[in-house]
Protein backbone atom coordinates (compact mmCIF):
# COMPACT_ATOMS: atom_id res chain seq x y z
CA UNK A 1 58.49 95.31 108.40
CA UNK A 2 60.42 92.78 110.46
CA UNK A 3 63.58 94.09 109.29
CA UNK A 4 62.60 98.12 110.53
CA UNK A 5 61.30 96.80 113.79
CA UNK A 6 64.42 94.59 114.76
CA UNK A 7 66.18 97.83 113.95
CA UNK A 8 64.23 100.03 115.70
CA UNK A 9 64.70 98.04 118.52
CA UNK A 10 68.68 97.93 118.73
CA UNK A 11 68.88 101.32 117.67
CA UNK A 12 71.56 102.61 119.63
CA UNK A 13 72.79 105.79 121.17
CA UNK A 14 76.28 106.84 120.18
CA UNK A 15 79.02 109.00 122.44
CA UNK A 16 80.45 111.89 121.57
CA UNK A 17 83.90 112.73 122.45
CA UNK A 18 85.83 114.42 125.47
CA UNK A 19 86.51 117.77 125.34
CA UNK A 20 89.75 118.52 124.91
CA UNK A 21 90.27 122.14 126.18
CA UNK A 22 90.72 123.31 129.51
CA UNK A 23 86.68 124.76 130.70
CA UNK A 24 83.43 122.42 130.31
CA UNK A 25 81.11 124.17 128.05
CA UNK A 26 77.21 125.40 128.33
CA UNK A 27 75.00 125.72 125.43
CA UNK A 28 71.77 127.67 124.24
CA UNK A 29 69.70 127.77 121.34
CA UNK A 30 67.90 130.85 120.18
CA UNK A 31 65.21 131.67 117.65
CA UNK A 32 66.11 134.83 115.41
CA UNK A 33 63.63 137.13 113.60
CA UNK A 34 65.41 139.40 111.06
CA UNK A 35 62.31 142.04 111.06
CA UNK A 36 64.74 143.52 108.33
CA UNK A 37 65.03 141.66 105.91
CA UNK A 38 62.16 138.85 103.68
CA UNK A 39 63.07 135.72 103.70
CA UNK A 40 64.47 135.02 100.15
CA UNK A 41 63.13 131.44 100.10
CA UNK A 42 59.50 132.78 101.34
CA UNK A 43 59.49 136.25 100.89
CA UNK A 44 56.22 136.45 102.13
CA UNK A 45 57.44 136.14 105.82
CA UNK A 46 60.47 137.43 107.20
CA UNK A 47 63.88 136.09 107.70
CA UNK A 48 64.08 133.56 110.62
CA UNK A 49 67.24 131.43 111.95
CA UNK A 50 67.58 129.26 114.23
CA UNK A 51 71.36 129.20 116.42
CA UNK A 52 73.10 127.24 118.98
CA UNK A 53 75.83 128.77 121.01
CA UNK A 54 78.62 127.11 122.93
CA UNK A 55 80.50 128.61 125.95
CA UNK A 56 83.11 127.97 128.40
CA UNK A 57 80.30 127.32 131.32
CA UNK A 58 80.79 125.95 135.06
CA UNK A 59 79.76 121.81 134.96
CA UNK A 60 75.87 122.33 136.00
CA UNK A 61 73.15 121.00 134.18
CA UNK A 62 71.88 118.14 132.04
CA UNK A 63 74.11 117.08 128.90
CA UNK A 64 72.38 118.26 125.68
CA UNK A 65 71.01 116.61 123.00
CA UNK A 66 73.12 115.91 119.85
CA UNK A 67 69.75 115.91 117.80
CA UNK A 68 66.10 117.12 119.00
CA UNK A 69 63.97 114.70 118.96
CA UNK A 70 61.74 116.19 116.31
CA UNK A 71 64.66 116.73 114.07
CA UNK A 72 65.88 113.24 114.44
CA UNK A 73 62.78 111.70 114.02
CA UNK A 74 62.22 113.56 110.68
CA UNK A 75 66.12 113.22 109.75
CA UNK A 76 66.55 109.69 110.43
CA UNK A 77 65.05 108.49 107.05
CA UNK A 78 67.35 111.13 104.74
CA UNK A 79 70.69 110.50 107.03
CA UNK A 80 70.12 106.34 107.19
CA UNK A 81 69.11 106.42 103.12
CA UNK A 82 71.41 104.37 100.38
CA UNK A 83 72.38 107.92 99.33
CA UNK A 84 74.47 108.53 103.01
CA UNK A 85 74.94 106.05 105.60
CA UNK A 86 73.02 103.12 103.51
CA UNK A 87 71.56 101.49 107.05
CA UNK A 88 67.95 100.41 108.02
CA UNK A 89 66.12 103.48 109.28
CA UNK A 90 66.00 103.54 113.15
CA UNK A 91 69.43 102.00 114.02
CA UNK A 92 70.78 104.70 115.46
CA UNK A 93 69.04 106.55 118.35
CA UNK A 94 70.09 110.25 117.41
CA UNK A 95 68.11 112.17 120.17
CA UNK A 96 69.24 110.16 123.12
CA UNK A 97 73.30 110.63 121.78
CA UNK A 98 74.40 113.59 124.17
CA UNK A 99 76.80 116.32 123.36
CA UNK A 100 79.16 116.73 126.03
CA UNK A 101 78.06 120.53 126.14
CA UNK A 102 75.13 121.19 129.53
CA UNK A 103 72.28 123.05 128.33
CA UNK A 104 71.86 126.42 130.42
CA UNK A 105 74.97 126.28 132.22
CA UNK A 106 75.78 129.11 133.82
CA UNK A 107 78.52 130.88 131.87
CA UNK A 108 82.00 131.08 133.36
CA UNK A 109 82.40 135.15 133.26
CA UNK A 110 85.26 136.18 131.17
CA UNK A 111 85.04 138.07 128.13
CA UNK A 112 85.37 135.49 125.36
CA UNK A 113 86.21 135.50 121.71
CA UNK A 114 83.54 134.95 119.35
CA UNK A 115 83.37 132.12 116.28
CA UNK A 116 80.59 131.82 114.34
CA UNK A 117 80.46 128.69 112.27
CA UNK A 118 78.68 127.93 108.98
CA UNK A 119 77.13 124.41 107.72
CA UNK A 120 77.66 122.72 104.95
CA UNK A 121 74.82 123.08 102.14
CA UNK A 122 71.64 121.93 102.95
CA UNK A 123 73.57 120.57 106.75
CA UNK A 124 72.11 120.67 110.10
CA UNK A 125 74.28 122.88 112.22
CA UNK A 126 73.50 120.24 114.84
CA UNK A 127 76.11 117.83 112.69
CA UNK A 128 78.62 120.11 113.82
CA UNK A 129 77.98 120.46 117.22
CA UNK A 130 81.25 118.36 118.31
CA UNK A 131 83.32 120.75 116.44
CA UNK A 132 81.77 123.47 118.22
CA UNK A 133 81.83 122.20 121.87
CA UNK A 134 85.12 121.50 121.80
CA UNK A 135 86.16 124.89 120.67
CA UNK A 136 84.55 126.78 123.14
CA UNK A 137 85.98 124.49 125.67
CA UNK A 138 89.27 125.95 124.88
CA UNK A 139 87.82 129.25 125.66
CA UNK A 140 85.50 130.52 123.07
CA UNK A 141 81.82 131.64 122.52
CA UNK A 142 80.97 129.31 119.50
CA UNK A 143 77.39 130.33 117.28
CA UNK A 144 77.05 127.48 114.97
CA UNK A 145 73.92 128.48 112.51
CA UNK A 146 70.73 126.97 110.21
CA UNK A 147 70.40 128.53 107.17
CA UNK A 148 66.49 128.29 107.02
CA UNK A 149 65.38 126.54 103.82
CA UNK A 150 68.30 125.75 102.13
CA UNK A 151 69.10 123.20 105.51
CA UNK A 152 67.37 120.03 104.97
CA UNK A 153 65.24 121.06 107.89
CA UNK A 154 65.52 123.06 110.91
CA UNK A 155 63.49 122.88 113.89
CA UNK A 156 61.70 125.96 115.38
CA UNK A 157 60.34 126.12 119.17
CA UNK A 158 56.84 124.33 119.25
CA UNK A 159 58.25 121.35 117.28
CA UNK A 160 57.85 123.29 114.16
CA UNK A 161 59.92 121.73 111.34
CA UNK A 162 60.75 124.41 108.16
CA UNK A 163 62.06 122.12 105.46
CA UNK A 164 64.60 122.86 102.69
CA UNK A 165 63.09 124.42 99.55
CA UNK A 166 66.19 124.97 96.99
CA UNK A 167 64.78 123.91 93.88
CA UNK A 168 67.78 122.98 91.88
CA UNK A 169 71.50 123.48 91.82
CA UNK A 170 71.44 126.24 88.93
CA UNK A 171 73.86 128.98 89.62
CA UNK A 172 71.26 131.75 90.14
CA UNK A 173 69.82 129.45 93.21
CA UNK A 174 73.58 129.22 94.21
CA UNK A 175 73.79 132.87 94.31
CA UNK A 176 70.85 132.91 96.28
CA UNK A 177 71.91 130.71 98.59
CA UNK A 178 75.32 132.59 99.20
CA UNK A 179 73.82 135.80 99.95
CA UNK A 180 71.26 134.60 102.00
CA UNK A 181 74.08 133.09 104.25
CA UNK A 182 76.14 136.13 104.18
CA UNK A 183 73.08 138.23 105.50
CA UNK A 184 72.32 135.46 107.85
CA UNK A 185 75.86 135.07 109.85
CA UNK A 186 76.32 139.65 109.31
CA UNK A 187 72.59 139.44 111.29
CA UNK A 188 73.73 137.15 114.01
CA UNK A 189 76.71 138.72 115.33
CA UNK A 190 74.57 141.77 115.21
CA UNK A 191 72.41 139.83 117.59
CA UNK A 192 75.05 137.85 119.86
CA UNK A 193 75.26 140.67 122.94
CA UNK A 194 72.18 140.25 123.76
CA UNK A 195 72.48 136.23 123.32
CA UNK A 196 75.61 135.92 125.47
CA UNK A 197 76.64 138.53 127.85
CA UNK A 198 80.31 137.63 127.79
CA UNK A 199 80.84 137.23 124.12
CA UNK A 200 83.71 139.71 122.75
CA UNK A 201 82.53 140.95 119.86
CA UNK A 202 85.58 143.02 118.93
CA UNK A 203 87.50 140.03 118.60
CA UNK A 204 85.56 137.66 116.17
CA UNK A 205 86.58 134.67 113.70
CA UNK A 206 83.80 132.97 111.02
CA UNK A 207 84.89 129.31 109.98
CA UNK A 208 82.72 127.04 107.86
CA UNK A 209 82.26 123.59 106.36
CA UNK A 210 82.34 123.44 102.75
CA UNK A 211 79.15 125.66 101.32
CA UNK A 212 80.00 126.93 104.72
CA UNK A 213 83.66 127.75 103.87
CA UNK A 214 82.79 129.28 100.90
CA UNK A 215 80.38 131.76 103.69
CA UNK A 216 83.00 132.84 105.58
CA UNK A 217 85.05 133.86 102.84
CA UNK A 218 82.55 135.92 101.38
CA UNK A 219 80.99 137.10 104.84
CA UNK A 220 84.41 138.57 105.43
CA UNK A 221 84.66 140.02 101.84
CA UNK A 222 81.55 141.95 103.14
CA UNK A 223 81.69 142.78 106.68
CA UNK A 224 84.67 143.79 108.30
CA UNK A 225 83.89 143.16 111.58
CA UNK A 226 85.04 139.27 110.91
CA UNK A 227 88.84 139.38 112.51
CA UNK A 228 90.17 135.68 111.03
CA UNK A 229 88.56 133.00 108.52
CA UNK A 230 88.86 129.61 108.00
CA UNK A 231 87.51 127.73 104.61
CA UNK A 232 87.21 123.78 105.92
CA UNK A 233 86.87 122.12 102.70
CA UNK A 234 84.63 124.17 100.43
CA UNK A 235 84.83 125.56 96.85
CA UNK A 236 84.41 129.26 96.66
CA UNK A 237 82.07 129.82 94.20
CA UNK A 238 78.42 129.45 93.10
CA UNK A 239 78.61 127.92 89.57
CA UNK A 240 76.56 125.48 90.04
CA UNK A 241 75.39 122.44 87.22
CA UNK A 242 76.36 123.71 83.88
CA UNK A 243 77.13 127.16 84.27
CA UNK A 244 80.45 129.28 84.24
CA UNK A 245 82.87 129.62 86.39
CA UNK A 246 81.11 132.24 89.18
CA UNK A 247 83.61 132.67 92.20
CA UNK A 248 82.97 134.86 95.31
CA UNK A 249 84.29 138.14 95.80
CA UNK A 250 86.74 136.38 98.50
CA UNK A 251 88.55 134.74 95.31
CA UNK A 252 88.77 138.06 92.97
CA UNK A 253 89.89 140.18 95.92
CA UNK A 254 91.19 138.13 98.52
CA UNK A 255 91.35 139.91 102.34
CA UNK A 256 93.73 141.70 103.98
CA UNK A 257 92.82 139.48 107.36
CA UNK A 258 94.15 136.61 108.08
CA UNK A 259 92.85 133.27 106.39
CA UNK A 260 93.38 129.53 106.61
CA UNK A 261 92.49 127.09 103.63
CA UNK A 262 92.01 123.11 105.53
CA UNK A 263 91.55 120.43 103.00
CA UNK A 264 90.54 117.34 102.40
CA UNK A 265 90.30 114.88 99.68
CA UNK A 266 88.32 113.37 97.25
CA UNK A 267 89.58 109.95 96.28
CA UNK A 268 93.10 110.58 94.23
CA UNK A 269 92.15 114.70 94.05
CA UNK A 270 92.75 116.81 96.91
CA UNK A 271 91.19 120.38 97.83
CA UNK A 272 94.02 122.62 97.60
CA UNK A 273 95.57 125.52 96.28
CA UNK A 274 97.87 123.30 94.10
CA UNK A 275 95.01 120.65 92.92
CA UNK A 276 92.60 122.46 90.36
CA UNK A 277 90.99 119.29 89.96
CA UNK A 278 88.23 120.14 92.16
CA UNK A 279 87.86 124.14 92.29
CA UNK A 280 89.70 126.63 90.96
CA UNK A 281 88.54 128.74 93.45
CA UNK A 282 91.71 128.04 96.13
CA UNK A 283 94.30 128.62 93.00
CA UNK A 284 92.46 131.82 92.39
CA UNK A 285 92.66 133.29 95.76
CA UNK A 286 95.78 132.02 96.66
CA UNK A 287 97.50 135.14 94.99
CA UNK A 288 94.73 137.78 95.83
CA UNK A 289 95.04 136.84 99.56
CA UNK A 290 96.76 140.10 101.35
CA UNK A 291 96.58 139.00 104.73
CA UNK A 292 98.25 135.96 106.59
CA UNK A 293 97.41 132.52 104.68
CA UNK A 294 97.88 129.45 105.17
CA UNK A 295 97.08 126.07 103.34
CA UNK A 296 96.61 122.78 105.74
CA UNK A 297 95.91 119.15 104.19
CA UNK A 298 94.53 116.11 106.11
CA UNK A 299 95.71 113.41 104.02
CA UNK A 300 93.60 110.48 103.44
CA UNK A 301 90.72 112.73 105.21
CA UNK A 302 87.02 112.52 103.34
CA UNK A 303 84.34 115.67 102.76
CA UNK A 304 82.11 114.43 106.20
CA UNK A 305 84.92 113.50 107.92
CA UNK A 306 85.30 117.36 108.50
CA UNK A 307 82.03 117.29 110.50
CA UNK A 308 80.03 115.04 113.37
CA UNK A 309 80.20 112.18 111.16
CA UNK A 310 84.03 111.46 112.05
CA UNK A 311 83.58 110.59 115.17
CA UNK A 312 79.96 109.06 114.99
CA UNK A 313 80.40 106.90 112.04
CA UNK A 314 82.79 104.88 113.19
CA UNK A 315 80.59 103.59 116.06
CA UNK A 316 77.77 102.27 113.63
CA UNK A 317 78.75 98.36 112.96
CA UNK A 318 76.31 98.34 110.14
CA UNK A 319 78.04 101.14 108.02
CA UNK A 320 80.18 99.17 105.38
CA UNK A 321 84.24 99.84 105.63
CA UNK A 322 83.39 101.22 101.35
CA UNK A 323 80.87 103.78 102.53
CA UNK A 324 82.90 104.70 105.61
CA UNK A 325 85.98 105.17 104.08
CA UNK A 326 84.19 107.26 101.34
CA UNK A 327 82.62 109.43 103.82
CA UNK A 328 85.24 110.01 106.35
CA UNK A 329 88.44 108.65 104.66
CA UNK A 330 90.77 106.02 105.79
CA UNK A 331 92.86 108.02 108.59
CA UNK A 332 92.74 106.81 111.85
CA UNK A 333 89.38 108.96 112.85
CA UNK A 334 90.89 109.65 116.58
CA UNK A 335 94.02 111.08 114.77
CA UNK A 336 91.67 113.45 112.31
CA UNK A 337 89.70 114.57 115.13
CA UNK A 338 92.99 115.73 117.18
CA UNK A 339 94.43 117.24 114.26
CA UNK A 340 90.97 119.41 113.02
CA UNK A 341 90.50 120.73 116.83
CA UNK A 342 93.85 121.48 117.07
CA UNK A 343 94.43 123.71 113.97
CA UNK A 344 91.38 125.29 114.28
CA UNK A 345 91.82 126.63 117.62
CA UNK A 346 95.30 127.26 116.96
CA UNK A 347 94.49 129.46 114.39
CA UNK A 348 91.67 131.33 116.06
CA UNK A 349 94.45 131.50 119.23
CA UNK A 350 96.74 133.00 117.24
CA UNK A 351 94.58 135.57 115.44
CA UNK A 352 92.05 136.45 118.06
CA UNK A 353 94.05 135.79 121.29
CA UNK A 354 97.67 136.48 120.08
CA UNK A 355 99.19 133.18 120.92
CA UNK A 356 101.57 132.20 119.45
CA UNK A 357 102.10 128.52 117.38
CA UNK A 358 104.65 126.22 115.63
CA UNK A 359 101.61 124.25 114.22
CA UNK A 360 101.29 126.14 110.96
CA UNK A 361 105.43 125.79 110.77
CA UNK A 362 105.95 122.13 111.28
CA UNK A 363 102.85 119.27 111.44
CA UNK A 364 102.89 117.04 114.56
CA UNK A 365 99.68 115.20 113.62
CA UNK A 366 99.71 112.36 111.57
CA UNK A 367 98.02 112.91 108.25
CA UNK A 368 98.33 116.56 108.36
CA UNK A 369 100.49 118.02 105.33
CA UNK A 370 101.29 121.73 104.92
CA UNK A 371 100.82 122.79 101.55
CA UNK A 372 101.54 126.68 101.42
């Protein structure tokens, strides 16, 4: 008890980093009823999401919240656990770290391109909220989404929490899981005019982290109204423990629209289209893709370190330099986060804007490797 208290009461608020693009950003969140479609988790309701967009906004308005408070309060005991950051339970003050996003802002008017952005499994979109800011900063309408009940827990206006419910890791919940999120992100863009006024929805990209990679692959095997893709990190398939090899239709098909692969790795493995070790899934598609492609490697770059966690981890003194390193990697974490936002939006500049880059031709980050 003495131990929780004395870290409840350092707990500390982190900072988030600077925008890097050229507009300050404004951000929303809106509840989503799919009248539809059931929810496949609890079919006896329907479908219900919960998304936060990000837009190039005039600088008016109090600075968000990384984390609502009910979501941090309920999160803090999963994220601060021996099985993720391995720290005592209230030492970090999640609600009162601010994005540098300003909720309600009113939105610069311009028509935008659209990204919609996919967690990782069972991830808050929240934990990718950096990511998204700093995107639409350079001039994008960002919609990062919760895939309700397969997200550890997503919180509904009211304070109403809806917790995860995926039972297992078999490959017919994997399935599951897959289609749910391809419904999910094909329902929100249906939704976004009437979320954002200025959000161009005939120019439109998907990217997604891991689980989430794997969804915007497959959401743009089965919509075509998704431009440009990028895979951050993910396996594209839903095998899952013990059964055969089940890859998306992104991997037997490919696309004829452009798509960027940006790995990571995994101790001495790496996610690429080279490395089997991991996935097969990259190999696979490699020679189905139609459209452009691209492979992009962050050396020395870990699984988390491709969301929030990059740049908050390395302000928690009590994380050991084992369990950082194993969660982010051992590149310089200012030097990952330059080189993710800049490939990212490079790629959704060149696709969705037309502008042209040298990025994908030569590397001028450290750490970043081009692979194909």
């Amino acid at each position: 008890m003495q131990l929780l208290m004395a870290a409840v009461l350092a707990a500390s608020t982190l900072v988030s980093p600077q925008l890097t693009g050229p507009f300050p950003v404004g951000t929303l969140g809106a509840h989503l009823v799919d009248s539809t479609r059931l929810d496949p988790f609890q079919p006896s309701k329907n479908r219900e999401l919960m998304v936060t967009v990000s837009y190039p906004a005039h600088r008016r308005g109090q600075q968000a919240p990384w984390l609502a408070e009910g979501l941090a309060t309920a999160i803090d005991p999963i994220i601060s656990s021996p099985d993720y950051l391995d720290i005592p339970a209230g030492t970090v003050d999640w609600a009162k770290t601010l994005r540098q996003a300003r909720v309600d802002a009113p939105p610069i008017r311009n028509k935008w391109p659209v990204v919609l952005f996919s967690p990782g499994l069972q991830t808050p979109r929240e934990f990718y909220a950096g990511a998204a800011d700093d995107l639409a900063s350079r001039g994008y309408v960002v919609v990062t989404v919760s895939h309700t009940h397969e997200s550890v827990a997503v919180e509904f206006p009211g304070n109403r929490l809806e917790w995860g419910l995926l039972p297992d890791s078999k490959p017919e919940t994997m399935k599951k899981a897959i289609d749910a999120r391809v419904a999910d992100m094909r329902f929100v863009l249906t939704q976004l005019p009437r979320l954002h006024r200025w959000a161009d929805t005939s120019r439109v990209g998907i990217a997604g982290h891991s689980y989430g990679g794997y969804t915007a692959g497959e959401t743009m095997a089965h919509d075509r109204r998704f431009d440009a893709g990028i895979n951050i990190d993910g396996a594209m398939e839903h095998t899952g423990d013990g059964g055969t090899y089940a890859p998306g239709e992104v991997v037997t098909k490919g696309l004829d629209r452009p798509f960027l692969l940006f790995g990571g790795d995994l101790g001495d493995r790496e996610l690429s289209h080279v490395d089997t070790s991991l996935t097969r899934t990259w190999a696979d598609f490699w020679p189905k893709q139609r459209g452009w492609k691209r492979d992009v490697h962050l050396d020395n770059g870990a699984h988390l370190g491709f969301s929030d966690m990059q740049w908050s981890l390395p302000q928690i003194a009590q994380i050991s330099p084992q369990r950082r390193a194993d969660l982010i990697g051992t590149i310089n974490p200012e030097d990952a986060l330059d080189a993710q936002h800049d490939y990212v939006a490079a790629f959704f500049d060149l696709h969705l804007k037309h502008r042209g880059t040298t990025l994908f031709d030569r590397p001028r980050h450290p750490g970043i490797r081009l692979v194909g």
